[in-house]
C-alpha atoms as a PDB file:
ATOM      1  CA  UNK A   1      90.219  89.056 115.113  1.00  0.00           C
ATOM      2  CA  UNK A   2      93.431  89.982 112.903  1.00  0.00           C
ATOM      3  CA  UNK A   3      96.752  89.091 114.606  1.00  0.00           C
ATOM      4  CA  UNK A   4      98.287  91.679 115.447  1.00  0.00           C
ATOM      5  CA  UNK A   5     102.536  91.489 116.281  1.00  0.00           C
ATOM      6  CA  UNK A   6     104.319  93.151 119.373  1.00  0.00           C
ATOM      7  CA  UNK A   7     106.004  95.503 116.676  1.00  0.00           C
ATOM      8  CA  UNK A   8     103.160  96.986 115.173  1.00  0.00           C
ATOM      9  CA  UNK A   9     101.687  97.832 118.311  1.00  0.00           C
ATOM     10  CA  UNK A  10     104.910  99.452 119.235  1.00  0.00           C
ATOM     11  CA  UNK A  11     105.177 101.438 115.879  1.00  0.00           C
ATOM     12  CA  UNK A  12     101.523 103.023 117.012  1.00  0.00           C
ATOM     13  CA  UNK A  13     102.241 103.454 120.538  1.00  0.00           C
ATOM     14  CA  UNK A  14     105.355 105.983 118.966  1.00  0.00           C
ATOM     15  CA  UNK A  15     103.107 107.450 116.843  1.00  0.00           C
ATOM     16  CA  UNK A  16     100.880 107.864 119.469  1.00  0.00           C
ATOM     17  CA  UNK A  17     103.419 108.597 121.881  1.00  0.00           C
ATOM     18  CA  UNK A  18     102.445 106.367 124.061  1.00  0.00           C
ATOM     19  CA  UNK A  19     105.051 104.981 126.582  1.00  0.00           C
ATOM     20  CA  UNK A  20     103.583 102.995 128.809  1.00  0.00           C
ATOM     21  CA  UNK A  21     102.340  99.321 128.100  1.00  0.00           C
ATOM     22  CA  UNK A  22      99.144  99.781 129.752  1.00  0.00           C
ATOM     23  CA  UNK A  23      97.489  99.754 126.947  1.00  0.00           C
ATOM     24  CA  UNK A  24      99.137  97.355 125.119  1.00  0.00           C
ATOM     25  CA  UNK A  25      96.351  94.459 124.925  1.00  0.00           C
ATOM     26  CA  UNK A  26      93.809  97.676 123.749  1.00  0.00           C
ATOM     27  CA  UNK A  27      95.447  99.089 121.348  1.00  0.00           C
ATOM     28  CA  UNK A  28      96.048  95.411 119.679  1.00  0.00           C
ATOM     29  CA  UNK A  29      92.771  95.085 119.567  1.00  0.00           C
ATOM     30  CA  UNK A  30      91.630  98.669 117.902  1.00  0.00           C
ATOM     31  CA  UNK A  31      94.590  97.405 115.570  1.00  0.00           C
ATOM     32  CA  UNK A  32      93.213  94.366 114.952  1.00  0.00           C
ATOM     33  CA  UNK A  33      89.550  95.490 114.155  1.00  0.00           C
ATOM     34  CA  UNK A  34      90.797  98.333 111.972  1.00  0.00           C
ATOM     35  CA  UNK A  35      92.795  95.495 109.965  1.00  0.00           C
ATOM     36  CA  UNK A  36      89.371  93.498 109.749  1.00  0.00           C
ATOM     37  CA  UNK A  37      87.533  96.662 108.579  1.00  0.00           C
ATOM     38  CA  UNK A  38      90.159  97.594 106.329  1.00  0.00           C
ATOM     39  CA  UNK A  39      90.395  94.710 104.414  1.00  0.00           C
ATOM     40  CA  UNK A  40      86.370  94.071 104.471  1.00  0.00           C
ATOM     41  CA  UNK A  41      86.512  97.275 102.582  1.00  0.00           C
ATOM     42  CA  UNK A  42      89.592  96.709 100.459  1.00  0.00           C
ATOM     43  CA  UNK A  43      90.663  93.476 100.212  1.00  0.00           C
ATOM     44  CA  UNK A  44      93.889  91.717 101.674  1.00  0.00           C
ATOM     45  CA  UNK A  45      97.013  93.149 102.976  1.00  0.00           C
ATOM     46  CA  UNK A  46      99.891  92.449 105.113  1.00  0.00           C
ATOM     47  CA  UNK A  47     100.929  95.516 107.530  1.00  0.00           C
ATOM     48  CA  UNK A  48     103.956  93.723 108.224  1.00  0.00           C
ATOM     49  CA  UNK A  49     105.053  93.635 104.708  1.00  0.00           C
ATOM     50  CA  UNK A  50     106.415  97.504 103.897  1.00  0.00           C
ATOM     51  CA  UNK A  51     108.089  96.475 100.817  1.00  0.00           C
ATOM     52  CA  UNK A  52     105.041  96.749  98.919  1.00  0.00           C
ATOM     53  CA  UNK A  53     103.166  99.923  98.510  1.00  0.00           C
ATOM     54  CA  UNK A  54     100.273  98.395  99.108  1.00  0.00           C
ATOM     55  CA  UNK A  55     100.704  97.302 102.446  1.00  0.00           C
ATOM     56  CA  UNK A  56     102.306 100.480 103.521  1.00  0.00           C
ATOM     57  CA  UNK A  57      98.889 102.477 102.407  1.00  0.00           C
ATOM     58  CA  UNK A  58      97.181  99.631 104.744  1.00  0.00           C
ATOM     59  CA  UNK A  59      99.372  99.889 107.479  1.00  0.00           C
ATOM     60  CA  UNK A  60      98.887 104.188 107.503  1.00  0.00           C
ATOM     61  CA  UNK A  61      94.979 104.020 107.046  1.00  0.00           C
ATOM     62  CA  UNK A  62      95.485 101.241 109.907  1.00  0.00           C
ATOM     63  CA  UNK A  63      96.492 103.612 112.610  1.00  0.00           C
ATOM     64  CA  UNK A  64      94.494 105.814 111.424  1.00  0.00           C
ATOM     65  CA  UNK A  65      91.608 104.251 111.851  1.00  0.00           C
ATOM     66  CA  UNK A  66      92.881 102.974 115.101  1.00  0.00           C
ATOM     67  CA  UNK A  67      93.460 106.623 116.446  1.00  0.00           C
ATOM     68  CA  UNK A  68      89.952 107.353 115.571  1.00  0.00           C
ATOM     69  CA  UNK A  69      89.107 104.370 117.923  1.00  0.00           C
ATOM     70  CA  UNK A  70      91.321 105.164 120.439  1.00  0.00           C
ATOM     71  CA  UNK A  71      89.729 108.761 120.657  1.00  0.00           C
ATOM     72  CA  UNK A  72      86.335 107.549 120.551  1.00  0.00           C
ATOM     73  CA  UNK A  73      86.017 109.208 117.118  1.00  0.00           C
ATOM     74  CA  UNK A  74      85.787 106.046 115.141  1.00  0.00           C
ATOM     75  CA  UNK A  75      82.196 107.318 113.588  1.00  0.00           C
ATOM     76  CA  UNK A  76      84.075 110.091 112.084  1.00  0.00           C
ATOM     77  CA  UNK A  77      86.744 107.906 110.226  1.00  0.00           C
ATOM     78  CA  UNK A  78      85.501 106.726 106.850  1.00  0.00           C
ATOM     79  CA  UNK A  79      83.839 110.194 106.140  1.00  0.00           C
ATOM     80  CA  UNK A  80      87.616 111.971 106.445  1.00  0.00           C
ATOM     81  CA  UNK A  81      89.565 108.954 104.644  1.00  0.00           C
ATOM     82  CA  UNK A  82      86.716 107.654 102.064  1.00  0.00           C
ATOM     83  CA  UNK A  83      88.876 109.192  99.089  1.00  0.00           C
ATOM     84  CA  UNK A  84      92.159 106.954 100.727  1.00  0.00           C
ATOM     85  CA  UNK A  85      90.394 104.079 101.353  1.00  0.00           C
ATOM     86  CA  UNK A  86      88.719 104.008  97.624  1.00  0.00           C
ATOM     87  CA  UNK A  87      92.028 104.292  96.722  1.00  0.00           C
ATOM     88  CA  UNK A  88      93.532 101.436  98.812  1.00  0.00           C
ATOM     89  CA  UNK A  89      90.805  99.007  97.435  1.00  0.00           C
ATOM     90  CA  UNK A  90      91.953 100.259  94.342  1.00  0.00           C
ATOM     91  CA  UNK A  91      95.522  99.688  94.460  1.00  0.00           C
ATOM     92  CA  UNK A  92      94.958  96.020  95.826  1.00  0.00           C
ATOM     93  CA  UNK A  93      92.638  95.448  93.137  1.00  0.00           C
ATOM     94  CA  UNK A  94      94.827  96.228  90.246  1.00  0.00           C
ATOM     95  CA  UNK A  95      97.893  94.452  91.922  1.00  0.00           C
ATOM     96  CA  UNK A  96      95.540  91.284  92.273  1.00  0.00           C
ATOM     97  CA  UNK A  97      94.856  91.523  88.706  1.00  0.00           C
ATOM     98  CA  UNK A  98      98.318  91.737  87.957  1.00  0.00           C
ATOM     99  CA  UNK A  99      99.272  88.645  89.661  1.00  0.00           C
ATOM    100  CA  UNK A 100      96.720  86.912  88.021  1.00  0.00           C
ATOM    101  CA  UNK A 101      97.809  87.798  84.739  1.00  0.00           C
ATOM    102  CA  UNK A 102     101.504  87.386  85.458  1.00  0.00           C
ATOM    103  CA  UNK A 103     100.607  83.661  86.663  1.00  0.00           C
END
């Protein structure tokens, strides 16, 4: 399982507006499992990390995958973001290539 911070849950919970904490130990872990999905189909990221683009494009197809969880719609996810998430592996890709050639 993908550690997930206090913050980012909170970030989703106001996306989700969600107020109560509840559901705080759920949603970290339909967080956490969309991170491990994400990044078996992508490669790595940090969510916490919004100064690169990167990670930003992780952290939105995150909670989006996560609302598809939390709706019991998870089945529906990749079919509706395929396009994004080819495009996420992409982008990580290319910036891992970069780094290896600015080494």
């Amino acid at each position: 399982m993908e550690d997930i911070s206090q913050t980012i849950v909170e970030e989703f919970k106001e996306r989700m507006h969600i107020s109560h904490g509840a559901e705080d130990s759920n949603l970290k872990r339909l967080l956490s499992f969309s991170v491990a999905y994400l990044k078996g189909k992508c490669g790595k990221f940090d969510i916490e990390d919004g100064s690169i683009m990167e990670n930003v494009k992780a952290k939105e197809l995150t909670f989006e995958r996560a609302r598809y969880a939390y709706n019991d719609a998870v089945e529906y996810f990749e079919d509706n973001f395929l396009h994004d998430i080819h495009s996420l592996g992409l982008d990580i890709s290319f910036k891992d290539m970069e780094d290896i050639y600015d080494a």
